[in-house]
C-alpha atoms as a PDB file:
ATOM      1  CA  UNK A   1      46.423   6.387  84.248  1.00  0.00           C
ATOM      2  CA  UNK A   2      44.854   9.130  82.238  1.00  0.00           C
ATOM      3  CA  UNK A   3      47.435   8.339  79.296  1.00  0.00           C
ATOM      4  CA  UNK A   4      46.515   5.112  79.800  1.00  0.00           C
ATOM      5  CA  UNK A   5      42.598   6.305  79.078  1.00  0.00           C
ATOM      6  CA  UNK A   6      43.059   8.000  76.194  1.00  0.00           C
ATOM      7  CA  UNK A   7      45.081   5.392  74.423  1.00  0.00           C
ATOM      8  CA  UNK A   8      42.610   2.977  74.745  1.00  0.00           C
ATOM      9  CA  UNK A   9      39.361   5.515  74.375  1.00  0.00           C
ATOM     10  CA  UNK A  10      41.888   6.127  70.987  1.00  0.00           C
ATOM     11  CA  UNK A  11      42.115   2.612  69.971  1.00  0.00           C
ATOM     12  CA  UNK A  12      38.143   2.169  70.166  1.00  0.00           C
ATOM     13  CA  UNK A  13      37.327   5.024  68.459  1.00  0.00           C
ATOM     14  CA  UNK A  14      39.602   4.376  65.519  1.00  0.00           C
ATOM     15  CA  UNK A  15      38.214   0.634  65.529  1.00  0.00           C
ATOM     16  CA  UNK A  16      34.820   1.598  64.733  1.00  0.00           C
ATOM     17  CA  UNK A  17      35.026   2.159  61.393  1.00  0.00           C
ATOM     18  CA  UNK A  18      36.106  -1.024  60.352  1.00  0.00           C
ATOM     19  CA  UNK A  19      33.767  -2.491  62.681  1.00  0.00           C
ATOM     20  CA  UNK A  20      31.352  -1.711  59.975  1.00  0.00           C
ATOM     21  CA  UNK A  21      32.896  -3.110  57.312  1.00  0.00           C
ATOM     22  CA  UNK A  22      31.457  -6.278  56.065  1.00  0.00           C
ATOM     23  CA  UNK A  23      33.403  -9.572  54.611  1.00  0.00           C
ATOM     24  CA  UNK A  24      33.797  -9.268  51.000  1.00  0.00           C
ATOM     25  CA  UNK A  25      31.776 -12.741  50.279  1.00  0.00           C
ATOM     26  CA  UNK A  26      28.519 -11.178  52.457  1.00  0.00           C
ATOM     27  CA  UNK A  27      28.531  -8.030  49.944  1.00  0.00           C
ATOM     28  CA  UNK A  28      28.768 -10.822  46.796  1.00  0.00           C
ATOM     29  CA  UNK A  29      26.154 -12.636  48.693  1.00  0.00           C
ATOM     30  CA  UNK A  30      23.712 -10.308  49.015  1.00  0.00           C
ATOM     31  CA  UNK A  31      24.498  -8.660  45.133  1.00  0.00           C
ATOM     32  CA  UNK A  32      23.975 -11.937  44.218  1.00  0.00           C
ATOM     33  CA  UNK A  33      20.147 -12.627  45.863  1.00  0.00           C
ATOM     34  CA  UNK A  34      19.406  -9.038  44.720  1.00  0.00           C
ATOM     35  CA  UNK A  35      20.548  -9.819  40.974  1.00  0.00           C
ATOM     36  CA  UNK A  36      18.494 -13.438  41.265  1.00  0.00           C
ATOM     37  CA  UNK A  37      15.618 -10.792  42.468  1.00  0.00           C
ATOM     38  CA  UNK A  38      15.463  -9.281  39.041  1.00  0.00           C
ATOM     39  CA  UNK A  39      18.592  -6.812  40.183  1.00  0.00           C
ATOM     40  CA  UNK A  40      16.077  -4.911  42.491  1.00  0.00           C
ATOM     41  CA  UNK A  41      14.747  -5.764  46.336  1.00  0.00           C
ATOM     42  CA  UNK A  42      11.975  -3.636  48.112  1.00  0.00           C
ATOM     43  CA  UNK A  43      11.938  -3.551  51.573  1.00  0.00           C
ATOM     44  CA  UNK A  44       8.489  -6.686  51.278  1.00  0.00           C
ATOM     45  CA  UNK A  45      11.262  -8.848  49.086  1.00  0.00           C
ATOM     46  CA  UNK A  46      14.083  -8.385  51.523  1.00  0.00           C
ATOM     47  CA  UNK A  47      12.088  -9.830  55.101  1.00  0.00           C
ATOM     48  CA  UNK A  48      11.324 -12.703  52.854  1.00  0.00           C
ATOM     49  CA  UNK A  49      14.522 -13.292  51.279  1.00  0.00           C
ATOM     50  CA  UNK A  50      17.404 -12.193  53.778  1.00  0.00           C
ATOM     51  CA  UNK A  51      16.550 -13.009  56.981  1.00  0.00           C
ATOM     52  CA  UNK A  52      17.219 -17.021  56.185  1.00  0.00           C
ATOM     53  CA  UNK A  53      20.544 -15.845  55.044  1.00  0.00           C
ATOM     54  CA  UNK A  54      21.560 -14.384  58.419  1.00  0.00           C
ATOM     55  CA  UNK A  55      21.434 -11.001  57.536  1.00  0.00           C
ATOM     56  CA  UNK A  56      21.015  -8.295  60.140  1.00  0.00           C
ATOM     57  CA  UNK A  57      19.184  -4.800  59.813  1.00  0.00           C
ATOM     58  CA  UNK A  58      22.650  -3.286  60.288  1.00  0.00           C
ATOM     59  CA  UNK A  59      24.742  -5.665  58.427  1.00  0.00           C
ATOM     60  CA  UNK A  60      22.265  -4.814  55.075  1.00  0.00           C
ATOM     61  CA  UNK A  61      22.832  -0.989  55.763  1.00  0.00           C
ATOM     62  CA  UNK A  62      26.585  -1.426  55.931  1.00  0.00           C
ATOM     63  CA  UNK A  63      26.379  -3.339  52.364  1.00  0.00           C
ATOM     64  CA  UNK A  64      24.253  -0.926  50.997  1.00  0.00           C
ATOM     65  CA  UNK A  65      26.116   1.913  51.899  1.00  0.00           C
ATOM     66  CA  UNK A  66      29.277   0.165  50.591  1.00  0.00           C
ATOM     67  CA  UNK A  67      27.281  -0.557  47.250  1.00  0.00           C
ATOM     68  CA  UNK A  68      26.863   3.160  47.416  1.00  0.00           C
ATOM     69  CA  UNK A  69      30.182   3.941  47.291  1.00  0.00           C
ATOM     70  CA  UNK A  70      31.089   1.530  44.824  1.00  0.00           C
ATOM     71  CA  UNK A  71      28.477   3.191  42.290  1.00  0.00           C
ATOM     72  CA  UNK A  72      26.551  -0.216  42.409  1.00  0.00           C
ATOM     73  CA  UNK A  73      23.197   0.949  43.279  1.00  0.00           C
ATOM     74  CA  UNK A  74      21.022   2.928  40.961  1.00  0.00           C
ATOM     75  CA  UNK A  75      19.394   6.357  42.620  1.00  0.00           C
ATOM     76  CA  UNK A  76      15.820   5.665  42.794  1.00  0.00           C
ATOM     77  CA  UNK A  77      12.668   7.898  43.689  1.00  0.00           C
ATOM     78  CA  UNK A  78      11.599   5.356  46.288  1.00  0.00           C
ATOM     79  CA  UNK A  79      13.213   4.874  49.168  1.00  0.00           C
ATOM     80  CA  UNK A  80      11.488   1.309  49.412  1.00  0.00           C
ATOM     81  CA  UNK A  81      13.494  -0.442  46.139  1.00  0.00           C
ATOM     82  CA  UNK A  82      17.087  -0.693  46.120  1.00  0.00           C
ATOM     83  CA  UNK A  83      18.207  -1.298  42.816  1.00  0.00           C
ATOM     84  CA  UNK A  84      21.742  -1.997  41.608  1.00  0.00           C
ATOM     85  CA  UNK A  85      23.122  -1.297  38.292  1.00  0.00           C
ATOM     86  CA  UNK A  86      23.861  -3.570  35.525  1.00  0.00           C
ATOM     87  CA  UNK A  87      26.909  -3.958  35.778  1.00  0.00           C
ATOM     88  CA  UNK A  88      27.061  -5.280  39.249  1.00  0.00           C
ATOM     89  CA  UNK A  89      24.359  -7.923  38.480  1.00  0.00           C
ATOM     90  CA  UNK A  90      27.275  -9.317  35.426  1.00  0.00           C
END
């Protein structure tokens, strides 16, 4: 029964991380309404625009933090303005 634990404790915890992966056409999506945006969203722009596009608080941080890794998003000073680099607005 114990073995029986850990496999599945196992299985859960290596199923998180792709929990938080996000379908390839809601990252184009959402690079897509930020490019239409001028290629950069503050936080006032994305309440307005997202929410009628189903996003979620958690699905956005997932794509952002994908974005990240990608080398899509331009460091900024603010933390307010996410702004992505020209070459993923192309």
């Amino acid at each position: 029964m114990i073995a029986r634990a850990a496999i599945i404790t196992a299985l859960c915890v290596t199923a998180l991380p792709a929990a938080a992966r996000v379908a390839e056409d809601r990252i184009d999506l959402l690079v897509s309404l930020i490019c239409d945006n001028g290629g950069a969203m503050e936080t006032s722009d994305a309440a307005k625009i997202l929410p009628p596009h189903g996003y979620t608080m958690d699905e956005t941080q997932a794509i952002v933090a994908e974005l990240e890794k990608r080398g899509q998003v331009v460091p900024t000073a603010g933390i307010a303005t996410l702004q992505l680099t020209e070459s993923a607005c192309k």
